[in-house]
PDB file of N, CA and C in Angstrom:
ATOM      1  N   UNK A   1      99.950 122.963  57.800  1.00  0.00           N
ATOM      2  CA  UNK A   1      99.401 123.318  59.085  1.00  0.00           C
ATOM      3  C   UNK A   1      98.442 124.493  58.909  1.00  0.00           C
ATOM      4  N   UNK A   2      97.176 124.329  59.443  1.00  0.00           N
ATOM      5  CA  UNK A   2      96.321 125.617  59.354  1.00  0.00           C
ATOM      6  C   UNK A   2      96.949 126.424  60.773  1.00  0.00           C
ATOM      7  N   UNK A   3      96.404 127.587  59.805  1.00  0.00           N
ATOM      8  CA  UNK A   3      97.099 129.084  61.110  1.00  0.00           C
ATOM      9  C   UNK A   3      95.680 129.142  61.751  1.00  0.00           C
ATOM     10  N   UNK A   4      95.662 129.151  63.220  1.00  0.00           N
ATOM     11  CA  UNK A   4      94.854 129.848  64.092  1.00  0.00           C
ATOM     12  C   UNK A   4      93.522 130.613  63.410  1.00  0.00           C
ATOM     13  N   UNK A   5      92.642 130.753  63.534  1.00  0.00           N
ATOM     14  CA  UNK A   5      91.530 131.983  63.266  1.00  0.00           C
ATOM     15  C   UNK A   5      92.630 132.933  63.728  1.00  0.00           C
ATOM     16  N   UNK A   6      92.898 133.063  65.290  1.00  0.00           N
ATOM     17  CA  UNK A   6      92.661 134.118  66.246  1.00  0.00           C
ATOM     18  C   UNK A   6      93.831 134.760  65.301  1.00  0.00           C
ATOM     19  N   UNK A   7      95.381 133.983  64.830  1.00  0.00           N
ATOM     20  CA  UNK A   7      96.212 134.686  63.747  1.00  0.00           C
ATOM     21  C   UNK A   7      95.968 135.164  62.413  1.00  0.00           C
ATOM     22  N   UNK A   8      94.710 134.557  61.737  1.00  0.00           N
ATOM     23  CA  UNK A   8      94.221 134.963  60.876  1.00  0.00           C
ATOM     24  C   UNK A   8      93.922 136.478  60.885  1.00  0.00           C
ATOM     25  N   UNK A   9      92.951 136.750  62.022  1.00  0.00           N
ATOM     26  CA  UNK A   9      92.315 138.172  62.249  1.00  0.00           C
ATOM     27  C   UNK A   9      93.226 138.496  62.701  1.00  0.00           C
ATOM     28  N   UNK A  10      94.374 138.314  63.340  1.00  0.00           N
ATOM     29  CA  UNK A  10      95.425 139.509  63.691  1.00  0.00           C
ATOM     30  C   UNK A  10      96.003 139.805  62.994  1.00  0.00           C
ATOM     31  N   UNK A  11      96.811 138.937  61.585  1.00  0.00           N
ATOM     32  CA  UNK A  11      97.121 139.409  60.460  1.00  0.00           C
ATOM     33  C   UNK A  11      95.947 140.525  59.602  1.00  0.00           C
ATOM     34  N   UNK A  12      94.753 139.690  59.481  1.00  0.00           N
ATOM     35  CA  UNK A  12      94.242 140.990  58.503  1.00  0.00           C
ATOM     36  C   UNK A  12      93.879 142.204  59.348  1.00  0.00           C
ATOM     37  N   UNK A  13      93.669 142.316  60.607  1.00  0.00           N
ATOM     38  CA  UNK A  13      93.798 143.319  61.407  1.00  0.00           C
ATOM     39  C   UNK A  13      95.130 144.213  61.315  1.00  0.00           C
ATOM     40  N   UNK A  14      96.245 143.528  61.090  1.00  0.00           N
ATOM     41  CA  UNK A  14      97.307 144.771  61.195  1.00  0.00           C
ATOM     42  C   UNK A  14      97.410 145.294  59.890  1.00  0.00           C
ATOM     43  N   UNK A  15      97.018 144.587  58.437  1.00  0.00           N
ATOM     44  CA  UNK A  15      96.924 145.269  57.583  1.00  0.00           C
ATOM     45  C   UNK A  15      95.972 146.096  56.960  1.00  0.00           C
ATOM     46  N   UNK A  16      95.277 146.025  57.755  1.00  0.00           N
ATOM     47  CA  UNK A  16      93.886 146.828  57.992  1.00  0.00           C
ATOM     48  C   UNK A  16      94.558 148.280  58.704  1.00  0.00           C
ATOM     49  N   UNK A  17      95.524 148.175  59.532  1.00  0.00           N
ATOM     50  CA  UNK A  17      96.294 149.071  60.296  1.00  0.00           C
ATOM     51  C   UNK A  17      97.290 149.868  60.056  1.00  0.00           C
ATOM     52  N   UNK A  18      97.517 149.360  57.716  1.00  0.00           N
ATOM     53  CA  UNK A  18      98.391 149.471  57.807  1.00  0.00           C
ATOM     54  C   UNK A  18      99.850 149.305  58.453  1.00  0.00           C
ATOM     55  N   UNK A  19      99.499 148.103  58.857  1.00  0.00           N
ATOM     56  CA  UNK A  19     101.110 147.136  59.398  1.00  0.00           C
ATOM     57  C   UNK A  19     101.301 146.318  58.255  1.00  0.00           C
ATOM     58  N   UNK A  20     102.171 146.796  57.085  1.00  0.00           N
ATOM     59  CA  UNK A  20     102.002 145.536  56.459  1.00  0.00           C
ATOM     60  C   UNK A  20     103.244 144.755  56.393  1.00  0.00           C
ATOM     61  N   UNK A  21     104.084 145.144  57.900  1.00  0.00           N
ATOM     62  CA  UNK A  21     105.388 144.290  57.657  1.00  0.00           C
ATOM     63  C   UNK A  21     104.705 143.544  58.806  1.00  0.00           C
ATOM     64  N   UNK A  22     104.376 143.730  59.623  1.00  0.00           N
ATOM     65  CA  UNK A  22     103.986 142.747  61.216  1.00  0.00           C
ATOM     66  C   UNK A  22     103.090 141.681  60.442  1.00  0.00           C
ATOM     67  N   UNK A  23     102.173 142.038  59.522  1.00  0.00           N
ATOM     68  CA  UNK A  23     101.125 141.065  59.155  1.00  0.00           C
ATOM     69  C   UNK A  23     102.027 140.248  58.047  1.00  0.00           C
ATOM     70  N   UNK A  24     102.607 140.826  57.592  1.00  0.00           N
ATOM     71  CA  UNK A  24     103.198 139.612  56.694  1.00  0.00           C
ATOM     72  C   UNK A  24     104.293 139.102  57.820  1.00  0.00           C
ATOM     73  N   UNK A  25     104.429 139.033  58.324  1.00  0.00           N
ATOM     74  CA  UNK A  25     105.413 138.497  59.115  1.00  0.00           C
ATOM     75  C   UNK A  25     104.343 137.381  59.943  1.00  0.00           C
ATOM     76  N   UNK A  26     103.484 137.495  60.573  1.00  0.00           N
ATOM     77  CA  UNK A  26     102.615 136.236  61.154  1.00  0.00           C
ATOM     78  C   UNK A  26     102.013 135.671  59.777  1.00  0.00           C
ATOM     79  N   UNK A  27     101.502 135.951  58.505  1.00  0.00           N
ATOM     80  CA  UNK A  27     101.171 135.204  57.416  1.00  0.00           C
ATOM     81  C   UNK A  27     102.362 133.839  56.993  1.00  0.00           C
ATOM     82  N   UNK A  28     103.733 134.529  56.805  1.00  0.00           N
ATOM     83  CA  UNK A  28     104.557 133.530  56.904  1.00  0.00           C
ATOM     84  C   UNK A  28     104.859 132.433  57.435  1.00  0.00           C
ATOM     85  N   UNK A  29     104.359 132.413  58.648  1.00  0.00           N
ATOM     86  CA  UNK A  29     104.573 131.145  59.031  1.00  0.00           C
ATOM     87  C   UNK A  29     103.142 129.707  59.026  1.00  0.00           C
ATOM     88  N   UNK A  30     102.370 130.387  57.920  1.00  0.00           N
ATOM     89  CA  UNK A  30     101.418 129.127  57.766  1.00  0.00           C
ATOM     90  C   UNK A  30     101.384 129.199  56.568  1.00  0.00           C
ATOM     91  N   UNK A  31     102.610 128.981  55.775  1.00  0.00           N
ATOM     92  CA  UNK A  31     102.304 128.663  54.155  1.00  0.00           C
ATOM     93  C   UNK A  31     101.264 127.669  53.552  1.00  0.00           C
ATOM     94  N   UNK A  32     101.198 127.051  54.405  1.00  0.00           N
ATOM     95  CA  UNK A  32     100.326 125.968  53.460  1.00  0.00           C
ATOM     96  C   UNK A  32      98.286 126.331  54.044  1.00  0.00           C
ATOM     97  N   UNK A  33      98.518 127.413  54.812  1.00  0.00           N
ATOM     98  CA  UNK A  33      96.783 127.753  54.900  1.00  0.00           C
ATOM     99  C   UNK A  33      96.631 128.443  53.900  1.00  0.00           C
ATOM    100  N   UNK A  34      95.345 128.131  53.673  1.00  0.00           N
ATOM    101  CA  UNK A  34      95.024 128.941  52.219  1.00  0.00           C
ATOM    102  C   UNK A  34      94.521 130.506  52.584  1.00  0.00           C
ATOM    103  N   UNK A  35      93.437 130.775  53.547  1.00  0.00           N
ATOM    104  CA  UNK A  35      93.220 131.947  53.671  1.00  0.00           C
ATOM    105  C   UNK A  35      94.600 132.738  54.115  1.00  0.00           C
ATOM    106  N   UNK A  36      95.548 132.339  55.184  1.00  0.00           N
ATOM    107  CA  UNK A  36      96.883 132.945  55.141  1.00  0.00           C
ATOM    108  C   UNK A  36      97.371 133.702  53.929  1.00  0.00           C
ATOM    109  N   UNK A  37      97.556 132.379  53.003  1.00  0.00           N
ATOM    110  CA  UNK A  37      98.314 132.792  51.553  1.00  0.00           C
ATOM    111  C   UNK A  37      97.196 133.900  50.756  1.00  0.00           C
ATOM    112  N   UNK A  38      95.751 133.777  50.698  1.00  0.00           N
ATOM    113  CA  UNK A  38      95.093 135.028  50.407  1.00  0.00           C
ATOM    114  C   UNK A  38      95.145 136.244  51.160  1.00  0.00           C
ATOM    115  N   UNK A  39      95.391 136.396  52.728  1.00  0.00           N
ATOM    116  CA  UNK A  39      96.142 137.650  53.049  1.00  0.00           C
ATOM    117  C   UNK A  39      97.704 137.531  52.776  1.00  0.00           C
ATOM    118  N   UNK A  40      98.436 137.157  52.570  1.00  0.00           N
ATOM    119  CA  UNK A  40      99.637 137.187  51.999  1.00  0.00           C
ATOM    120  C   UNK A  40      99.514 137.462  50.824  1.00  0.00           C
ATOM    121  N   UNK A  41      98.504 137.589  49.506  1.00  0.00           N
ATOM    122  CA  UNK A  41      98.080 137.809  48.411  1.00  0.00           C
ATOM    123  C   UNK A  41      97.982 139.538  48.000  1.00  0.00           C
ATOM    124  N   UNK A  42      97.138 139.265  49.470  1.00  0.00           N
ATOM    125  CA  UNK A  42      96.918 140.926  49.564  1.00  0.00           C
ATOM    126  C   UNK A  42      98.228 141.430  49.925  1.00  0.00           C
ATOM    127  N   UNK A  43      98.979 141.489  51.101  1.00  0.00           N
ATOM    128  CA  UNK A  43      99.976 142.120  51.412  1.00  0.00           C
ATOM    129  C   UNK A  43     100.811 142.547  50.188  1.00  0.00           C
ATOM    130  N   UNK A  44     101.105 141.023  49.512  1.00  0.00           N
ATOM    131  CA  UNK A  44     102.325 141.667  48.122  1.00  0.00           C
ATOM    132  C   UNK A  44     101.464 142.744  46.886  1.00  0.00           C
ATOM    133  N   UNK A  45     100.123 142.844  47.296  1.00  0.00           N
ATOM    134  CA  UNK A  45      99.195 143.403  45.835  1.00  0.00           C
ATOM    135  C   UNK A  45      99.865 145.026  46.831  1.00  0.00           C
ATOM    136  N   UNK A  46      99.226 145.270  48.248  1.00  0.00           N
ATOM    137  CA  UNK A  46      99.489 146.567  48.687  1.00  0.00           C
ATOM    138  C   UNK A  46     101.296 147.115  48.581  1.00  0.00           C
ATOM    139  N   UNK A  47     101.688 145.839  48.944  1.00  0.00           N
ATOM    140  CA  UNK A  47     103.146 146.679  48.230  1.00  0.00           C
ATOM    141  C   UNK A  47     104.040 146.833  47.063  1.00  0.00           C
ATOM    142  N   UNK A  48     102.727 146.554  46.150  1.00  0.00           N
ATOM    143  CA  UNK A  48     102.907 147.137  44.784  1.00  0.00           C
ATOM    144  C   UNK A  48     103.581 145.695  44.070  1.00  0.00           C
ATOM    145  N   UNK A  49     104.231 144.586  44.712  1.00  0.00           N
ATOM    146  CA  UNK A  49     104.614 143.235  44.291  1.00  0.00           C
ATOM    147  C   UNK A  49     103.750 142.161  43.706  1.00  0.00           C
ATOM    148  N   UNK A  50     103.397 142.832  42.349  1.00  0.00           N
ATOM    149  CA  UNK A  50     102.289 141.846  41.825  1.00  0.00           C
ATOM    150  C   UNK A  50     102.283 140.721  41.496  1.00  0.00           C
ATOM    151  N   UNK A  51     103.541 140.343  40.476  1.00  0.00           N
ATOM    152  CA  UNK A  51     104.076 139.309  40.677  1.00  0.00           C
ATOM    153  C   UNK A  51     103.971 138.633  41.812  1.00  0.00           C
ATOM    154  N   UNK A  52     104.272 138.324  42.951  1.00  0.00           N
ATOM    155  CA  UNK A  52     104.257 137.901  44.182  1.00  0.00           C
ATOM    156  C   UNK A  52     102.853 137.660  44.881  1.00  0.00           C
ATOM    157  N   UNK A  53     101.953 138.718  44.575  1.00  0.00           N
ATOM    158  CA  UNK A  53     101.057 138.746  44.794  1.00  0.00           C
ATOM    159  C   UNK A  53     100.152 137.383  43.939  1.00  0.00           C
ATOM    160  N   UNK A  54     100.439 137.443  42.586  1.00  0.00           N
ATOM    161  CA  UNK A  54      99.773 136.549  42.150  1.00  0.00           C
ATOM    162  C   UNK A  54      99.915 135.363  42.282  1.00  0.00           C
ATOM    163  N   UNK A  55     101.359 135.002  42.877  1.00  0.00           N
ATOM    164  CA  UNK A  55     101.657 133.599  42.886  1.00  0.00           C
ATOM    165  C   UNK A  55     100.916 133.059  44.256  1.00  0.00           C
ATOM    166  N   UNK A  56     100.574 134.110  45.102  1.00  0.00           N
ATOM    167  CA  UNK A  56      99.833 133.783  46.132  1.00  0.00           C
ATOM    168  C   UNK A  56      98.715 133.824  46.598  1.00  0.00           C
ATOM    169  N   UNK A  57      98.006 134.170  45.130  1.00  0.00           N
ATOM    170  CA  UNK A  57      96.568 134.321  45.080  1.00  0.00           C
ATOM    171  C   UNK A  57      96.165 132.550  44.548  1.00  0.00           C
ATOM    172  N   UNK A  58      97.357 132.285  43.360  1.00  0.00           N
ATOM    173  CA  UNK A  58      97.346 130.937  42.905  1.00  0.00           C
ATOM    174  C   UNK A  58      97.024 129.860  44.192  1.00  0.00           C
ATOM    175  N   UNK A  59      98.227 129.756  44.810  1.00  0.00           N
ATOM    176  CA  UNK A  59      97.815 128.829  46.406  1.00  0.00           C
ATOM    177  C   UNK A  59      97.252 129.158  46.899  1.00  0.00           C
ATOM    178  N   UNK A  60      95.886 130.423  47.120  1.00  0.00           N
ATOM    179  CA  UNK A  60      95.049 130.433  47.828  1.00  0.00           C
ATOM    180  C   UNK A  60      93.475 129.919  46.598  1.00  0.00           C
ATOM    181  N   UNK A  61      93.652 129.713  45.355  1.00  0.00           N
ATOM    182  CA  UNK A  61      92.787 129.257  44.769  1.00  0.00           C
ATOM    183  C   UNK A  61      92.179 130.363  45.179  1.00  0.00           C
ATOM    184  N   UNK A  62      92.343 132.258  44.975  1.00  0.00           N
ATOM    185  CA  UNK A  62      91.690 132.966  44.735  1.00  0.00           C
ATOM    186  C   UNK A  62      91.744 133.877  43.808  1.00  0.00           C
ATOM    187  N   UNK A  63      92.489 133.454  42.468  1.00  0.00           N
ATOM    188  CA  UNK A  63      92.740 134.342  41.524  1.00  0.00           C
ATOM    189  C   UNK A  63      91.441 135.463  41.266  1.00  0.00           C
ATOM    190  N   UNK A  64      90.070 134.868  41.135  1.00  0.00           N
ATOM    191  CA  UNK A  64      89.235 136.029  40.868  1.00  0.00           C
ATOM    192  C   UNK A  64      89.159 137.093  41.908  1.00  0.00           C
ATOM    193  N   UNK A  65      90.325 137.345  42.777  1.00  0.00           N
ATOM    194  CA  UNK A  65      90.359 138.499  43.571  1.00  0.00           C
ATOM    195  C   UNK A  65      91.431 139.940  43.653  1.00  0.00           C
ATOM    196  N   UNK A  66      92.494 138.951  42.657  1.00  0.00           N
ATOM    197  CA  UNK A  66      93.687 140.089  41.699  1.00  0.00           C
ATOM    198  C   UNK A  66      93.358 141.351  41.565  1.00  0.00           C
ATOM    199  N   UNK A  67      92.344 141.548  41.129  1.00  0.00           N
ATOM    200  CA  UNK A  67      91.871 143.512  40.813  1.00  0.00           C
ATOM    201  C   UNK A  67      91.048 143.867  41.854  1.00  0.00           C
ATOM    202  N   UNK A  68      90.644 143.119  42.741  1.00  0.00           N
ATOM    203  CA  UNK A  68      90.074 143.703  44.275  1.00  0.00           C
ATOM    204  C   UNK A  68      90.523 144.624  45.023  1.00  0.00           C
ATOM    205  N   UNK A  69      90.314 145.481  45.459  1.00  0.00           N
ATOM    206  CA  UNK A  69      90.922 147.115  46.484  1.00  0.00           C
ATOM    207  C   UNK A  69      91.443 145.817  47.369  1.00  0.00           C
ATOM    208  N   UNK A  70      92.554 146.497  47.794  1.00  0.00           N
ATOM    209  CA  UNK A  70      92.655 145.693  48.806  1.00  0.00           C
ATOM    210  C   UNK A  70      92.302 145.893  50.115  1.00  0.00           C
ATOM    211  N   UNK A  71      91.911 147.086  50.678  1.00  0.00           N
ATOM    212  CA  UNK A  71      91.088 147.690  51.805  1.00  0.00           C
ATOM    213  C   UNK A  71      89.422 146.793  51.567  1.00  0.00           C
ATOM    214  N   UNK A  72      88.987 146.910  50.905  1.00  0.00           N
ATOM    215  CA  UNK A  72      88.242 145.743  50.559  1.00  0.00           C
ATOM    216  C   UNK A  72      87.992 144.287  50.656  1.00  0.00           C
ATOM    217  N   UNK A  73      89.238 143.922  50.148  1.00  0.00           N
ATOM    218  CA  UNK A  73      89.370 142.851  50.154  1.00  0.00           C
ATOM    219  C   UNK A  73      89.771 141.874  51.771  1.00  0.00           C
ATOM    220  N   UNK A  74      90.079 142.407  52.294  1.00  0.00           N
ATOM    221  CA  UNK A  74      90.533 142.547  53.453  1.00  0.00           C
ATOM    222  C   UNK A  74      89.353 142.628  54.482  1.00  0.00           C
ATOM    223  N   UNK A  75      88.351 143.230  54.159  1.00  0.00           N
ATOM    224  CA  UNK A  75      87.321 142.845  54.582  1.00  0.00           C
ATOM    225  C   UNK A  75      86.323 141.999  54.415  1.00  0.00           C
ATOM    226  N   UNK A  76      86.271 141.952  53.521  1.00  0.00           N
ATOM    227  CA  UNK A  76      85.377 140.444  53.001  1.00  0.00           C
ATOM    228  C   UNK A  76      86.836 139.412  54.001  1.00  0.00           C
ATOM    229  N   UNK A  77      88.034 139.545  53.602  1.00  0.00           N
ATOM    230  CA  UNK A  77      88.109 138.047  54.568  1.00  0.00           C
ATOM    231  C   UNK A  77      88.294 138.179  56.015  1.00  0.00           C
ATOM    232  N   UNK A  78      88.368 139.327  56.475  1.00  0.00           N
ATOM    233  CA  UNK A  78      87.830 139.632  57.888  1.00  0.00           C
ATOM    234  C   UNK A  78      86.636 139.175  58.222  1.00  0.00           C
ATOM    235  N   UNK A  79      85.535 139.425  57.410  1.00  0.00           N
ATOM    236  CA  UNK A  79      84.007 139.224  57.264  1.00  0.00           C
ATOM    237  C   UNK A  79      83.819 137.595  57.201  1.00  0.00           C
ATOM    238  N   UNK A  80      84.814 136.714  56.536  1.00  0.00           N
ATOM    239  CA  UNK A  80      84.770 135.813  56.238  1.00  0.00           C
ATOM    240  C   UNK A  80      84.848 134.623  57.702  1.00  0.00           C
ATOM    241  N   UNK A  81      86.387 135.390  58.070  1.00  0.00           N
ATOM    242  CA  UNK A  81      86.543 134.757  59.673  1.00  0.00           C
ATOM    243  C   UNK A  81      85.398 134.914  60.727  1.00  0.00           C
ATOM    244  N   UNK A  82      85.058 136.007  60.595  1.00  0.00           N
ATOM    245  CA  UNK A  82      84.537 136.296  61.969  1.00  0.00           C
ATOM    246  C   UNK A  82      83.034 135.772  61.954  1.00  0.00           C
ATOM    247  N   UNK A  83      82.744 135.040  60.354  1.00  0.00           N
ATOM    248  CA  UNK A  83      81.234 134.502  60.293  1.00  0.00           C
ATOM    249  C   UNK A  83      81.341 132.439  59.441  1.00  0.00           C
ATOM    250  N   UNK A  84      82.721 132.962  59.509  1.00  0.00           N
ATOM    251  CA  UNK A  84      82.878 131.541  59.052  1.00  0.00           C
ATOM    252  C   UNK A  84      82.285 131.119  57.342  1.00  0.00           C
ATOM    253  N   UNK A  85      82.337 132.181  56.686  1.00  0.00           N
ATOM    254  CA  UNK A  85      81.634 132.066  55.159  1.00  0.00           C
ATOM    255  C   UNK A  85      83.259 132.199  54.445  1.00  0.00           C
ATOM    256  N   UNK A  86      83.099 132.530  53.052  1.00  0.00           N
ATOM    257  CA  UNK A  86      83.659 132.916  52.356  1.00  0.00           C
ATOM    258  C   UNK A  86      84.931 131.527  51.713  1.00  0.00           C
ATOM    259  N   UNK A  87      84.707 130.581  52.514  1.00  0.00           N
ATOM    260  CA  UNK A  87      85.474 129.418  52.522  1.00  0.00           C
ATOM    261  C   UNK A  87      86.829 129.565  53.446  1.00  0.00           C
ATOM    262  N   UNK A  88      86.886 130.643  54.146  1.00  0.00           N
ATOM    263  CA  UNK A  88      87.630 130.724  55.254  1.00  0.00           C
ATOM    264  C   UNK A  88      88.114 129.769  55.792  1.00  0.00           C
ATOM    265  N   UNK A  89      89.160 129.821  56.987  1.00  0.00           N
ATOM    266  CA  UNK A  89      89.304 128.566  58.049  1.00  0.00           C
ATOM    267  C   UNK A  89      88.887 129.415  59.068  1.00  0.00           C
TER     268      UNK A  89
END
């Protein structure tokens, strides 16, 4: 099931907010979207869970983004939603 845009940007919005339990908490429930699982990528990189992190960079088919800031990164897929690039949903 794809997650919402509008949940997309509210997830990377709260971790943008430093919420990174609220945002992983709406990421969870669209395992199988891919941009989801790349903010879920990010979430486990910011809480230091790399392992975790990587396995969810794998299902988002974004491994070349592993050593990305994640304040950064987070914007490019903010940037991504809100213009529809980046291979977003």
């Amino acid at each position: 099931m794809n997650m919402p845009k509008s949940e997309l940007l509210r997830a990377t919005d709260l971790a943008l907010a430093d919420q990174w339990e609220a945002a992983h908490e709406v990421v969870q429930a669209y395992d199988d979207d891919p941009t989801a699982a790349w903010i879920h990528a990010v979430l486990h990189k910011i809480e230091g869970d790399l392992g975790n992190a990587r396995y969810w960079y794998q299902r988002a088919d974004r491994m070349s983004h592993v050593t990305d800031k994640p304040r950064a990164e987070l914007a490019v897929i903010r940037a991504g939603l809100t213009t529809n690039e980046h291979g977003c949903n």
